[in-house]
C-alpha atoms as a PDB file:
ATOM      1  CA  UNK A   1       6.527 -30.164   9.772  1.00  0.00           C
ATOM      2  CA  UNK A   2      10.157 -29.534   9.569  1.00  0.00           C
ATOM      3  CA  UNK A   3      11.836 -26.847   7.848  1.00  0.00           C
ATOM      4  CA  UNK A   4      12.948 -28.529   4.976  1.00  0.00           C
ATOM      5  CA  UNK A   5       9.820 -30.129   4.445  1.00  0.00           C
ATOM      6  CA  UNK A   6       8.235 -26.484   4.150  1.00  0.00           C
ATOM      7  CA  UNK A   7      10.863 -25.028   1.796  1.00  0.00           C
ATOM      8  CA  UNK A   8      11.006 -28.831  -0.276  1.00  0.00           C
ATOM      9  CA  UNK A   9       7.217 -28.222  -0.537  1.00  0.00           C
ATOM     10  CA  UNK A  10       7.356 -24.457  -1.494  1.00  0.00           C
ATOM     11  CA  UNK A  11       9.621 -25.100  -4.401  1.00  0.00           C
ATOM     12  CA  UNK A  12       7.381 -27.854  -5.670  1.00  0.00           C
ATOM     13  CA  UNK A  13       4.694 -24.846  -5.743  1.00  0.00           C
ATOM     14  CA  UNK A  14       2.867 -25.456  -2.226  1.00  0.00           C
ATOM     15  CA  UNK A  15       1.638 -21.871  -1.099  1.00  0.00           C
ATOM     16  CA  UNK A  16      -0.916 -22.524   1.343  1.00  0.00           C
ATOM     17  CA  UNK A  17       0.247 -23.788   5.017  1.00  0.00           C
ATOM     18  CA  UNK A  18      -2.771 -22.106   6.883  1.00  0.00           C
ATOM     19  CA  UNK A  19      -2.565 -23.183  10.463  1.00  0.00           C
ATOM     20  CA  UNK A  20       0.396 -25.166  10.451  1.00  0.00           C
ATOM     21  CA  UNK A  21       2.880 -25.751  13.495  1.00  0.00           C
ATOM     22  CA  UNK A  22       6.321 -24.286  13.017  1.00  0.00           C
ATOM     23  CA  UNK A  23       7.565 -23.417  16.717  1.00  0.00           C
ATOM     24  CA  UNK A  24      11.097 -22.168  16.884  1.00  0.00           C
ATOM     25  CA  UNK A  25      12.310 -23.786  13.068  1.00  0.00           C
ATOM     26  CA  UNK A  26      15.039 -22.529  11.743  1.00  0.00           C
ATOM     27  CA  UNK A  27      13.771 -20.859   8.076  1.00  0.00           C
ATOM     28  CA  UNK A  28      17.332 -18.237   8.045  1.00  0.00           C
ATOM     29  CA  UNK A  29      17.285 -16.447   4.634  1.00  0.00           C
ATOM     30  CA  UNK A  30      14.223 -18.615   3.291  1.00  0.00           C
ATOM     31  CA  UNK A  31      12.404 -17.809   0.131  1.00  0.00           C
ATOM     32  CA  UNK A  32       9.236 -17.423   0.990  1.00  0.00           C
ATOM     33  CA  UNK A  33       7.472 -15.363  -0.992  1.00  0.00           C
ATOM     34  CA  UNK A  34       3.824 -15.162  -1.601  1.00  0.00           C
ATOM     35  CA  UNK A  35       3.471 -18.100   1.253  1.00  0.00           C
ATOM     36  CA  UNK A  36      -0.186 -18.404   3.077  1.00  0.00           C
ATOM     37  CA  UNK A  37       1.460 -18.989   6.787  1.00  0.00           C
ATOM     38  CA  UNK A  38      -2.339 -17.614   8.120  1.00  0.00           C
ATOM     39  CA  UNK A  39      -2.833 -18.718  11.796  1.00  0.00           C
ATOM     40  CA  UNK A  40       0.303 -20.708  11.715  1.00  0.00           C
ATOM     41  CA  UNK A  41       2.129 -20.955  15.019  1.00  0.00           C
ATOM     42  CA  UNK A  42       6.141 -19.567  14.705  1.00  0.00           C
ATOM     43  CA  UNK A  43       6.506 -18.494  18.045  1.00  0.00           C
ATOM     44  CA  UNK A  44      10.747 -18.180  18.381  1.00  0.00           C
ATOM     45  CA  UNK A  45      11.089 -18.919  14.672  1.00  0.00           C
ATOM     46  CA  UNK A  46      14.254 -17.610  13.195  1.00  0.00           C
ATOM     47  CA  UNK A  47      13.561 -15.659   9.379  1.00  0.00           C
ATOM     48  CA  UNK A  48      16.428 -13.501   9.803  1.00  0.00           C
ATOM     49  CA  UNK A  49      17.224 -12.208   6.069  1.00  0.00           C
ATOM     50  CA  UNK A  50      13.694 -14.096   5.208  1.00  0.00           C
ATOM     51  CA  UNK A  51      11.930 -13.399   2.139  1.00  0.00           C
ATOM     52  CA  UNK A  52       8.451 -13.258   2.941  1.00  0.00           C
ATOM     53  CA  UNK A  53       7.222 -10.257   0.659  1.00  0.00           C
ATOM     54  CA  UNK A  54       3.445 -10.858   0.131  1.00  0.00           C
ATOM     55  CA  UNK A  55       2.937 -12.936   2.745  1.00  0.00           C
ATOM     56  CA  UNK A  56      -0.206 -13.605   4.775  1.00  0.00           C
ATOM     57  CA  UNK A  57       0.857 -14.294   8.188  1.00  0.00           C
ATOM     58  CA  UNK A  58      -3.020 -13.340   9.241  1.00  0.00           C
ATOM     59  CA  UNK A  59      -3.482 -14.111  12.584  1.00  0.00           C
ATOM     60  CA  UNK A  60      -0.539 -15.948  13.493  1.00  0.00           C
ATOM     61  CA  UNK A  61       1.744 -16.781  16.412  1.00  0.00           C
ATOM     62  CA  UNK A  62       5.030 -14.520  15.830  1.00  0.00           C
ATOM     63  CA  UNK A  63       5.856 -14.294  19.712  1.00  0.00           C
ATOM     64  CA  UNK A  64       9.913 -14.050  20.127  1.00  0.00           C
ATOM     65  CA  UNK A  65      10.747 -14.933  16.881  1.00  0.00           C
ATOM     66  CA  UNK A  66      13.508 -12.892  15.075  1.00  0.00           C
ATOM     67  CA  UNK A  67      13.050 -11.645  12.112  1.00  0.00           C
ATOM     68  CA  UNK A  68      16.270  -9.606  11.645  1.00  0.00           C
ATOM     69  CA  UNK A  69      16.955  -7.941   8.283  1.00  0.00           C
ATOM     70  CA  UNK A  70      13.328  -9.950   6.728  1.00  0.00           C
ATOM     71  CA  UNK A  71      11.539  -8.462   4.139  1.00  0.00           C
ATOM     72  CA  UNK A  72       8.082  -8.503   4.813  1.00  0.00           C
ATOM     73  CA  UNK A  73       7.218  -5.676   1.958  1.00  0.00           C
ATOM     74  CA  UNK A  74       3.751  -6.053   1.488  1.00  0.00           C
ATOM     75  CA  UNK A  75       3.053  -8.916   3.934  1.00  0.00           C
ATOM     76  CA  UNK A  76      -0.551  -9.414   5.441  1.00  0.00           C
ATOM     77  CA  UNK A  77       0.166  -9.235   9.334  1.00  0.00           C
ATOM     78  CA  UNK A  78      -3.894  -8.152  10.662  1.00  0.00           C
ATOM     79  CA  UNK A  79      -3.712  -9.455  14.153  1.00  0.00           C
ATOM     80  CA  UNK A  80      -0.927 -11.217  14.122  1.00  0.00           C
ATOM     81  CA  UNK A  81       1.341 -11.502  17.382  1.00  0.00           C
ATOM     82  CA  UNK A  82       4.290 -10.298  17.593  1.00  0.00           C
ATOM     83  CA  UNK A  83       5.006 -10.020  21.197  1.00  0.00           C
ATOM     84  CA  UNK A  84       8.514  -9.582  21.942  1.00  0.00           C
ATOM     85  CA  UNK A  85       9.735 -10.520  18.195  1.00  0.00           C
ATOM     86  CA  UNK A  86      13.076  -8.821  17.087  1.00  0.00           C
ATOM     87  CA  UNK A  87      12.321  -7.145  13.804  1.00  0.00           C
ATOM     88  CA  UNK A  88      15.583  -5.098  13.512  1.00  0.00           C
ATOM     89  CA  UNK A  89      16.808  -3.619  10.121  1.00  0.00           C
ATOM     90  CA  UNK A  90      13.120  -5.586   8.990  1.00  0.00           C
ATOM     91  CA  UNK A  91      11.236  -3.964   5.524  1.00  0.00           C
ATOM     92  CA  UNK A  92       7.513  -3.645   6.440  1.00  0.00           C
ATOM     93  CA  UNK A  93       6.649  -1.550   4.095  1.00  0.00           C
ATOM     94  CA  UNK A  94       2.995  -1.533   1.881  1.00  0.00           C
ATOM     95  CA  UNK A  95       2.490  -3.778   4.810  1.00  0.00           C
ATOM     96  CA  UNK A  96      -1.127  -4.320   6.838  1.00  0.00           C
ATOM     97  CA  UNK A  97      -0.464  -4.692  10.272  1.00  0.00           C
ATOM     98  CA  UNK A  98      -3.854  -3.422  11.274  1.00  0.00           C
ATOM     99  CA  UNK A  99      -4.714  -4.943  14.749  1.00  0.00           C
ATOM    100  CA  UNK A 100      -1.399  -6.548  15.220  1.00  0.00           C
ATOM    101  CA  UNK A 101      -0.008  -7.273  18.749  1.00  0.00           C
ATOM    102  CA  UNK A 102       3.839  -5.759  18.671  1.00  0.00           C
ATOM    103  CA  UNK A 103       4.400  -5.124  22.327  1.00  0.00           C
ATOM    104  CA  UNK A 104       7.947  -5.340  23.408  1.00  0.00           C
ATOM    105  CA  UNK A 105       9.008  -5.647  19.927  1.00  0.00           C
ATOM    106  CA  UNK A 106      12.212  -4.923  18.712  1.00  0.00           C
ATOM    107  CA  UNK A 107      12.029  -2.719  15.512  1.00  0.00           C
ATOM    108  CA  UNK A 108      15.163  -0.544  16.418  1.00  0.00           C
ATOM    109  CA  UNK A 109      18.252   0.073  14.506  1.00  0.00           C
ATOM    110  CA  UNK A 110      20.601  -2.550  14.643  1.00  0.00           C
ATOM    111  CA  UNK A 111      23.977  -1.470  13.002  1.00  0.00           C
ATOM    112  CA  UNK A 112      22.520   1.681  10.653  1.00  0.00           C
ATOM    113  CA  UNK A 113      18.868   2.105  10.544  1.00  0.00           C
ATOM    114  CA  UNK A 114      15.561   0.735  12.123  1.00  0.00           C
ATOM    115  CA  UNK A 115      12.941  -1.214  10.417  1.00  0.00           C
ATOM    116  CA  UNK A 116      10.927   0.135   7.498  1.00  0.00           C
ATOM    117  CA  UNK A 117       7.393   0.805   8.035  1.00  0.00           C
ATOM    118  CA  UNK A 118       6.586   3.745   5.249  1.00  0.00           C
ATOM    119  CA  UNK A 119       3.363   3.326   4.118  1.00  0.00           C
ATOM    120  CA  UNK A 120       2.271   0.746   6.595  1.00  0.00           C
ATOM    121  CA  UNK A 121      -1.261   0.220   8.041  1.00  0.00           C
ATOM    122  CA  UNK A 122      -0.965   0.252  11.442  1.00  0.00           C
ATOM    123  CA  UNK A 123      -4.440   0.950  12.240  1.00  0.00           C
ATOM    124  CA  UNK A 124      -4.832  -0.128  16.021  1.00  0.00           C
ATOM    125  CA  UNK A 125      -1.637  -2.303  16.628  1.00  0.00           C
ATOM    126  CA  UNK A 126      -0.458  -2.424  20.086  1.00  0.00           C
ATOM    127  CA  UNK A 127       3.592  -1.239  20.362  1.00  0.00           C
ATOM    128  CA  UNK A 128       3.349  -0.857  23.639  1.00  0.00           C
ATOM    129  CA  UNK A 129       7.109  -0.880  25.735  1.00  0.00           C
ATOM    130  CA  UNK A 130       8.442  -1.318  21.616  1.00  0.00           C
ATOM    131  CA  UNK A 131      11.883  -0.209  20.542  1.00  0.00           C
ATOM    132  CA  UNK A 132      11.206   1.960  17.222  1.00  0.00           C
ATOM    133  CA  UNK A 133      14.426   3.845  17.440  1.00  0.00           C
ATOM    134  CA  UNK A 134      15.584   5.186  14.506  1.00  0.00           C
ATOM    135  CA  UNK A 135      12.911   3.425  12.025  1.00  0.00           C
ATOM    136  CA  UNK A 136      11.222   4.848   9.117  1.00  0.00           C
ATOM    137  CA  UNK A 137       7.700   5.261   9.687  1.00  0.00           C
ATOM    138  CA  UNK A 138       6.915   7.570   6.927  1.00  0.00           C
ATOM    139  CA  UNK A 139       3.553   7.972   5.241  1.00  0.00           C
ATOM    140  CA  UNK A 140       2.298   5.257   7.979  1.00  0.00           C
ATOM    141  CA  UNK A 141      -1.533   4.484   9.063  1.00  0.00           C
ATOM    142  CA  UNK A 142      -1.219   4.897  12.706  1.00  0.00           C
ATOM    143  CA  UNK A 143      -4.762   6.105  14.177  1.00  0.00           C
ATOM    144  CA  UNK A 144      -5.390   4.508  17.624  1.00  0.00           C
ATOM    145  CA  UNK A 145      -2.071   2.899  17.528  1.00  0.00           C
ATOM    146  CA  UNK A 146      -0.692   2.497  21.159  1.00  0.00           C
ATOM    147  CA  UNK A 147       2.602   3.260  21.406  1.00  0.00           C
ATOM    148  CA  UNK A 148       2.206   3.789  25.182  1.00  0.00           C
ATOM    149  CA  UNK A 149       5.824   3.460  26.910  1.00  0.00           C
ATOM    150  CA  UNK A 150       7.391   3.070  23.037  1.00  0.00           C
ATOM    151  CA  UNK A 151      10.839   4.338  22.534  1.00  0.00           C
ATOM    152  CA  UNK A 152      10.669   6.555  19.395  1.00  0.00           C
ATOM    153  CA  UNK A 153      14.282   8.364  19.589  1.00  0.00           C
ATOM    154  CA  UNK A 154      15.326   8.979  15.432  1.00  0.00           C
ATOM    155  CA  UNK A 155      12.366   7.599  14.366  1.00  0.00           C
ATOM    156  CA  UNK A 156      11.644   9.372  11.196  1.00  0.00           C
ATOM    157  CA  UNK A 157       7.745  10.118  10.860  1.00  0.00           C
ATOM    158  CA  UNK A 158       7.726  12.172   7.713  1.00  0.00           C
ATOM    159  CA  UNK A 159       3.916  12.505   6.037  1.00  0.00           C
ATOM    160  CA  UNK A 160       2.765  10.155   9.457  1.00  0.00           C
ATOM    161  CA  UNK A 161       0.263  12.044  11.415  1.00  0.00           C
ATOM    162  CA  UNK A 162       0.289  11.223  14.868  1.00  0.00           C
ATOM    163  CA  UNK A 163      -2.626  13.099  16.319  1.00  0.00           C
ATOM    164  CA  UNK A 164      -4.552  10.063  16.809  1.00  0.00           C
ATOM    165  CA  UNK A 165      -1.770   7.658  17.866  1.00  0.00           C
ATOM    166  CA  UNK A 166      -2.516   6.748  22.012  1.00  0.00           C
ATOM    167  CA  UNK A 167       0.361   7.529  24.428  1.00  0.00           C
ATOM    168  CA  UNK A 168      -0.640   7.210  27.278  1.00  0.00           C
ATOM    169  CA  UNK A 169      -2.704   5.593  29.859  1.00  0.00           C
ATOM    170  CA  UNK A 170      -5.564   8.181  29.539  1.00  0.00           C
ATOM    171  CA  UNK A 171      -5.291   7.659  26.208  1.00  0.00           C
ATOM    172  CA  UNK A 172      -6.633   3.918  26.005  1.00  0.00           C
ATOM    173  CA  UNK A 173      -9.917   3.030  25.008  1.00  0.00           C
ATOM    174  CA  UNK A 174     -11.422  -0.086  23.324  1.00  0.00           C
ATOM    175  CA  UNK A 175     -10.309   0.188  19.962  1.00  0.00           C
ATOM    176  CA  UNK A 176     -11.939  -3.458  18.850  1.00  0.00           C
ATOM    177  CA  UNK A 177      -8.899  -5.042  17.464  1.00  0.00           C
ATOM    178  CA  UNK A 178      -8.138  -6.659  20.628  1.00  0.00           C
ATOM    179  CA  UNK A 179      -9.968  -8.006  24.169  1.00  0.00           C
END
């Protein structure tokens, strides 16, 4: 599928692309809204300035794709993978990223301020090596998140407790979200 013939059928009313191949497509500043993209594969997608609030991107293939400036407020991201995606100046917040795979991820500030994640479940996501300078990860779910090796300079973490975030190698232990 192209992506025209994703946005063409989106407008029509088309919601549910579950599984669907989308490997680097060009979707810049899409509406996407609301759009079931569960399982789908958008490894090196571009959705820079995306709308994708209330999406369910459940289990799907994010690797290097850029998401720059996307708002994913809301979205449904449990065990997605988002190895190595660039998520600068992104809004994740209300977003369930429970499980999800963010390691070398790119969540920093790109002119003014990092991505959003206040109020975010990040229940046992993997940041490991990740760039979180300067984001907002206020008020965040972040018990047996690994940040191991994260950078974390600016990050505000206001209301976040961190006590059971792992950050180091002693740290690890099988936390079930991923083998």
């Amino acid at each position: 599928m192209t992506a025209s013939d994703l946005i063409n059928r989106y407008d029509q009313g088309q919601r549910d692309f579950r599984g669907i191949w989308l490997r680097g497509v060009n979707l810049r500043g899409a509406n996407l809204a609301g759009v079931d993209l569960s399982g789908a594969d958008l490894s090196g997608a571009r959705l820079s300035s995306a709308n994708l609030i209330g999406a369910s991107l459940r289990g799907a293939l994010l690797v290097a794709a850029t998401l720059v400036a996307a708002n994913l407020d809301a979205a449904q991201l449990q065990q997605t993978n988002l190895r190595g995606a660039v998520l600068e100046c992104a809004t994740l917040s209300h977003a369930d990223l429970r499980c999800a795979q963010l390691e070398d991820a790119d969540l920093s500030a790109a002119v003014l301020r990092g991505a959003n994640l206040s109020e975010a479940k990040l229940f046992g996501a993997r940041l490991v090596d990740s760039d979180l300078r300067d984001a907002r990860i206020c008020y965040a779910d972040v018990r047996i998140a690994n940040l191991r090796g994260a950078r974390t300079a600016g990050a505000l973490w206001t209301g976040t407790d961190r006590s059971k975030v792992i950050w180091t190698e002693r740290q690890l232990w099988d936390d079930g979200c991923w083998s």
